[in-house]
C-alpha atoms as a PDB file:
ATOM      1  CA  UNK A   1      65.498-128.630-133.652  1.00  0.00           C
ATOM      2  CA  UNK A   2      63.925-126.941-130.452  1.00  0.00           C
ATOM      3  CA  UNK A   3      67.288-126.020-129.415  1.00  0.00           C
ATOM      4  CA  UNK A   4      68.273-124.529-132.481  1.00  0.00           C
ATOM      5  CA  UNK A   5      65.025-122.109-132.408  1.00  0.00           C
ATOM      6  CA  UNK A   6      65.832-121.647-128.699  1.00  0.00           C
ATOM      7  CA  UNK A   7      69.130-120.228-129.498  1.00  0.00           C
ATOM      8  CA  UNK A   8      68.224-118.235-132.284  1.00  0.00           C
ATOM      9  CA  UNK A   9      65.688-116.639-130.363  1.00  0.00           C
ATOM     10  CA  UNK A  10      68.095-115.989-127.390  1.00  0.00           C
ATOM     11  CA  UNK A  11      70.578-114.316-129.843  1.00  0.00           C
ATOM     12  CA  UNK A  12      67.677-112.158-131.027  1.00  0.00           C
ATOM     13  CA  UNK A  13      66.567-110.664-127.491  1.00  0.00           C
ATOM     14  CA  UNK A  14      70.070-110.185-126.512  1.00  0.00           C
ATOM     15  CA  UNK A  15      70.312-108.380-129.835  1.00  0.00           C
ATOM     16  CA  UNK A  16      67.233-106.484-129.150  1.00  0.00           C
ATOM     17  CA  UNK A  17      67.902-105.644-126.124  1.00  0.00           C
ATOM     18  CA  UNK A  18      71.271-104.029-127.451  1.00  0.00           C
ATOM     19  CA  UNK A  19      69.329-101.968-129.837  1.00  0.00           C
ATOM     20  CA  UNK A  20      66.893-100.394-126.716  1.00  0.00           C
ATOM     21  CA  UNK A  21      69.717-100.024-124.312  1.00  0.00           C
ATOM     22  CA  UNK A  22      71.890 -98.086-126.732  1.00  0.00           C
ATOM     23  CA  UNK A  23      69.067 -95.921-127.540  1.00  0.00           C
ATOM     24  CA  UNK A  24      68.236 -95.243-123.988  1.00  0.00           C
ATOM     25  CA  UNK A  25      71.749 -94.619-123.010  1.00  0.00           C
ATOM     26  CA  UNK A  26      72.895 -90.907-123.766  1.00  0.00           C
ATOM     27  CA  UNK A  27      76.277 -90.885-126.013  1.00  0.00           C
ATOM     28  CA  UNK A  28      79.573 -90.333-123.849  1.00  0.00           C
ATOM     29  CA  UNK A  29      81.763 -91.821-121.958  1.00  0.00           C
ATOM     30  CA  UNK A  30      79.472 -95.356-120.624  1.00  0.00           C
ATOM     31  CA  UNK A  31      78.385 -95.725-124.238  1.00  0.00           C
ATOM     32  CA  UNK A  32      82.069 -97.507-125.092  1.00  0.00           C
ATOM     33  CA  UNK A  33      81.725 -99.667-122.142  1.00  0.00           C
ATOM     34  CA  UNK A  34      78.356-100.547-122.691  1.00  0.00           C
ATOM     35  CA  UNK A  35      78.913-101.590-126.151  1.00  0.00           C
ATOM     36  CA  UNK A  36      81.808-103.881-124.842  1.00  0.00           C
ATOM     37  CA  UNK A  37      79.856-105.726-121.826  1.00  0.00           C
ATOM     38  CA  UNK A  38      77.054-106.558-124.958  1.00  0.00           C
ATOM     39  CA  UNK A  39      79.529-107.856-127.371  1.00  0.00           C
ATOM     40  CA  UNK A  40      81.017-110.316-124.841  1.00  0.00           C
ATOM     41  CA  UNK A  41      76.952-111.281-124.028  1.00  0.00           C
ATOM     42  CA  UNK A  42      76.473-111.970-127.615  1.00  0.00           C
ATOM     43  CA  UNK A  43      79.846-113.702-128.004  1.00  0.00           C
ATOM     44  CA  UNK A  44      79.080-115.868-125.258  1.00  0.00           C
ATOM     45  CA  UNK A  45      75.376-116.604-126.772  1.00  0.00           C
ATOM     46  CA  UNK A  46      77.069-117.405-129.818  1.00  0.00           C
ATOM     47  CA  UNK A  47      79.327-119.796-128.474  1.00  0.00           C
ATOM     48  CA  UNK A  48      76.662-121.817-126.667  1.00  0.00           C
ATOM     49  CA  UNK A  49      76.256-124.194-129.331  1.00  0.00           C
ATOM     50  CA  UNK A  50      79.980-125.001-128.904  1.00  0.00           C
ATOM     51  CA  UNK A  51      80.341-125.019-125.089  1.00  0.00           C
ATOM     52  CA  UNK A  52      77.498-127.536-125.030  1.00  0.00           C
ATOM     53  CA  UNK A  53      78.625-129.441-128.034  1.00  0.00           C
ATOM     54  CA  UNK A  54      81.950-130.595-125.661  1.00  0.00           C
ATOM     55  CA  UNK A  55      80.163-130.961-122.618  1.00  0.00           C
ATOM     56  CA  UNK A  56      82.391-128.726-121.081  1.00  0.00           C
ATOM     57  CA  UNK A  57      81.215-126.254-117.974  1.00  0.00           C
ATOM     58  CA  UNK A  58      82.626-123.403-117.680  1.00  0.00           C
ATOM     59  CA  UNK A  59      83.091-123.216-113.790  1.00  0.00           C
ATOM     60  CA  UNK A  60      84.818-126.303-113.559  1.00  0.00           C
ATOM     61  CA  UNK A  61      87.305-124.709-116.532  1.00  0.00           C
ATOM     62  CA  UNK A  62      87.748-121.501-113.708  1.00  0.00           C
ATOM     63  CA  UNK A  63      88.476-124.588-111.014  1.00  0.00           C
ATOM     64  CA  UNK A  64      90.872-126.174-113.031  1.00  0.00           C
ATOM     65  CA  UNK A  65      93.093-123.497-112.766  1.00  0.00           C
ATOM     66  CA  UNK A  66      95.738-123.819-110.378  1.00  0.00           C
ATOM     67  CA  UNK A  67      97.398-120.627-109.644  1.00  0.00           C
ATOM     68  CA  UNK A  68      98.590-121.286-106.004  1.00  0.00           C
ATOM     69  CA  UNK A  69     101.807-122.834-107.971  1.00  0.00           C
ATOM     70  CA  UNK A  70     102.254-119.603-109.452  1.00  0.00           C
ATOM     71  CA  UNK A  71     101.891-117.375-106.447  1.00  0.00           C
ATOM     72  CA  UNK A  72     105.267-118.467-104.883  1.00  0.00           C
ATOM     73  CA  UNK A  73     107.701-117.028-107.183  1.00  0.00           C
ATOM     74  CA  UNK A  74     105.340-114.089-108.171  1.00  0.00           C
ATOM     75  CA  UNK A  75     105.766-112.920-104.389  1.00  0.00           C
ATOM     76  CA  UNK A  76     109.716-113.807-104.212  1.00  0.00           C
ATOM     77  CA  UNK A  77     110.021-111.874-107.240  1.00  0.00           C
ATOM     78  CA  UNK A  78     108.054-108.678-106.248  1.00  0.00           C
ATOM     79  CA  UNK A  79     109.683-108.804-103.076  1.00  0.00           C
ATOM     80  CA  UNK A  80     113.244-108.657-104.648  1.00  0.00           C
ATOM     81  CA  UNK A  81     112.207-105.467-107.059  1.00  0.00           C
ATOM     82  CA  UNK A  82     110.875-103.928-103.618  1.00  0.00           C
ATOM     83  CA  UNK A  83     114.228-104.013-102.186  1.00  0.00           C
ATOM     84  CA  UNK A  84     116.031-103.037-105.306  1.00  0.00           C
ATOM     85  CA  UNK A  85     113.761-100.215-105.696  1.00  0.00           C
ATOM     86  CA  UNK A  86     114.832 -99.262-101.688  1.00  0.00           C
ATOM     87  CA  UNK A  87     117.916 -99.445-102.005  1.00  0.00           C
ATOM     88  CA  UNK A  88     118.455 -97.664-105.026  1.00  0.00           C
ATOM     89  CA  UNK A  89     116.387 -94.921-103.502  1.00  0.00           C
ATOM     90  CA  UNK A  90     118.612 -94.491-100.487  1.00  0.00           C
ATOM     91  CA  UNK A  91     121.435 -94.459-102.595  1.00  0.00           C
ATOM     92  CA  UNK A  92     120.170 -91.577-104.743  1.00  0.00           C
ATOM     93  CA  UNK A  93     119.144 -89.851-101.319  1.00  0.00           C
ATOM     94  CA  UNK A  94     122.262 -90.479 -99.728  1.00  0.00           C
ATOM     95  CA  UNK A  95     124.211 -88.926-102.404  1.00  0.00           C
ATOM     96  CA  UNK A  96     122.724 -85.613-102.755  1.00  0.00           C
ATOM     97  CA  UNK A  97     121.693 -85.191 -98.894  1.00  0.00           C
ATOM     98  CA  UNK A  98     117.904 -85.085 -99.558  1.00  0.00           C
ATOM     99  CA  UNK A  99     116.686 -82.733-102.301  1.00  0.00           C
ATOM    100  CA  UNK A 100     119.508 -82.646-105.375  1.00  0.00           C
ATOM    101  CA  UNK A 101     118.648 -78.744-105.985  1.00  0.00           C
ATOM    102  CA  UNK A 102     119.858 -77.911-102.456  1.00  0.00           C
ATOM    103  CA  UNK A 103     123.207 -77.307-103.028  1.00  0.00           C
ATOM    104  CA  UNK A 104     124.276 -74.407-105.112  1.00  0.00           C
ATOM    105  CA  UNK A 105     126.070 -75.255-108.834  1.00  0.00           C
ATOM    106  CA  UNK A 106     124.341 -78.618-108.946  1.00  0.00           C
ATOM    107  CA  UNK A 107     121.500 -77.125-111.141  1.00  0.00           C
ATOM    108  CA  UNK A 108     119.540 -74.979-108.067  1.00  0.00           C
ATOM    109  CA  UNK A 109     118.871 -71.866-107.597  1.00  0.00           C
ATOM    110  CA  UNK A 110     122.354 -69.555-105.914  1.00  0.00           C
END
């Protein structure tokens, strides 16, 4: 029971303190942002009852994550688009001699 009115009453200061903080902030461009960075406060608040109910931490979820396996072909593939992307640019470059528009009846300027 304690933890139930200690949740509830953490829901209601975060809530609160959404209320002041969007009446403090003036209305433009930070007021989107600041809107979003509450919600996911409040959705994590709200899904304390369920993180706790599995036991489960959340930093040893982020450590779980292997993404070393992942990094390997990532880099192989990035480096192949690089060189695809180089040599298709020296082909285009070789072709026209530098700037297309240089030579007269290709679309420049006579």
């Amino acid at each position: 029971m304690s933890y139930l009115v200690h949740w509830i009453s953490q829901i209601v200061l975060i809530v609160l303190f959404a209320v002041i903080l969007e009446l403090l902030m003036p209305s433009g461009v930070f007021q989107k942002y600041i809107k979003f960075v509450i919600g996911l406060v409040l959705i994590i608040a709200l899904m304390d009852p369920v993180i706790r109910l599995f036991h489960v931490d959340p930093s040893s979820l982020l450590q779980g994550i292997n993404t070393q396996k992942y990094d390997e072909p990532v880099k192989k593939e990035t480096a192949r688009q690089k060189s695809e992307n180089r040599k298709g640019t020296s082909r285009i470059y070789s072709r026209t001699s530098g700037c297309p528009y240089e030579k007269s009846g290709e679309g420049g300027v006579e």
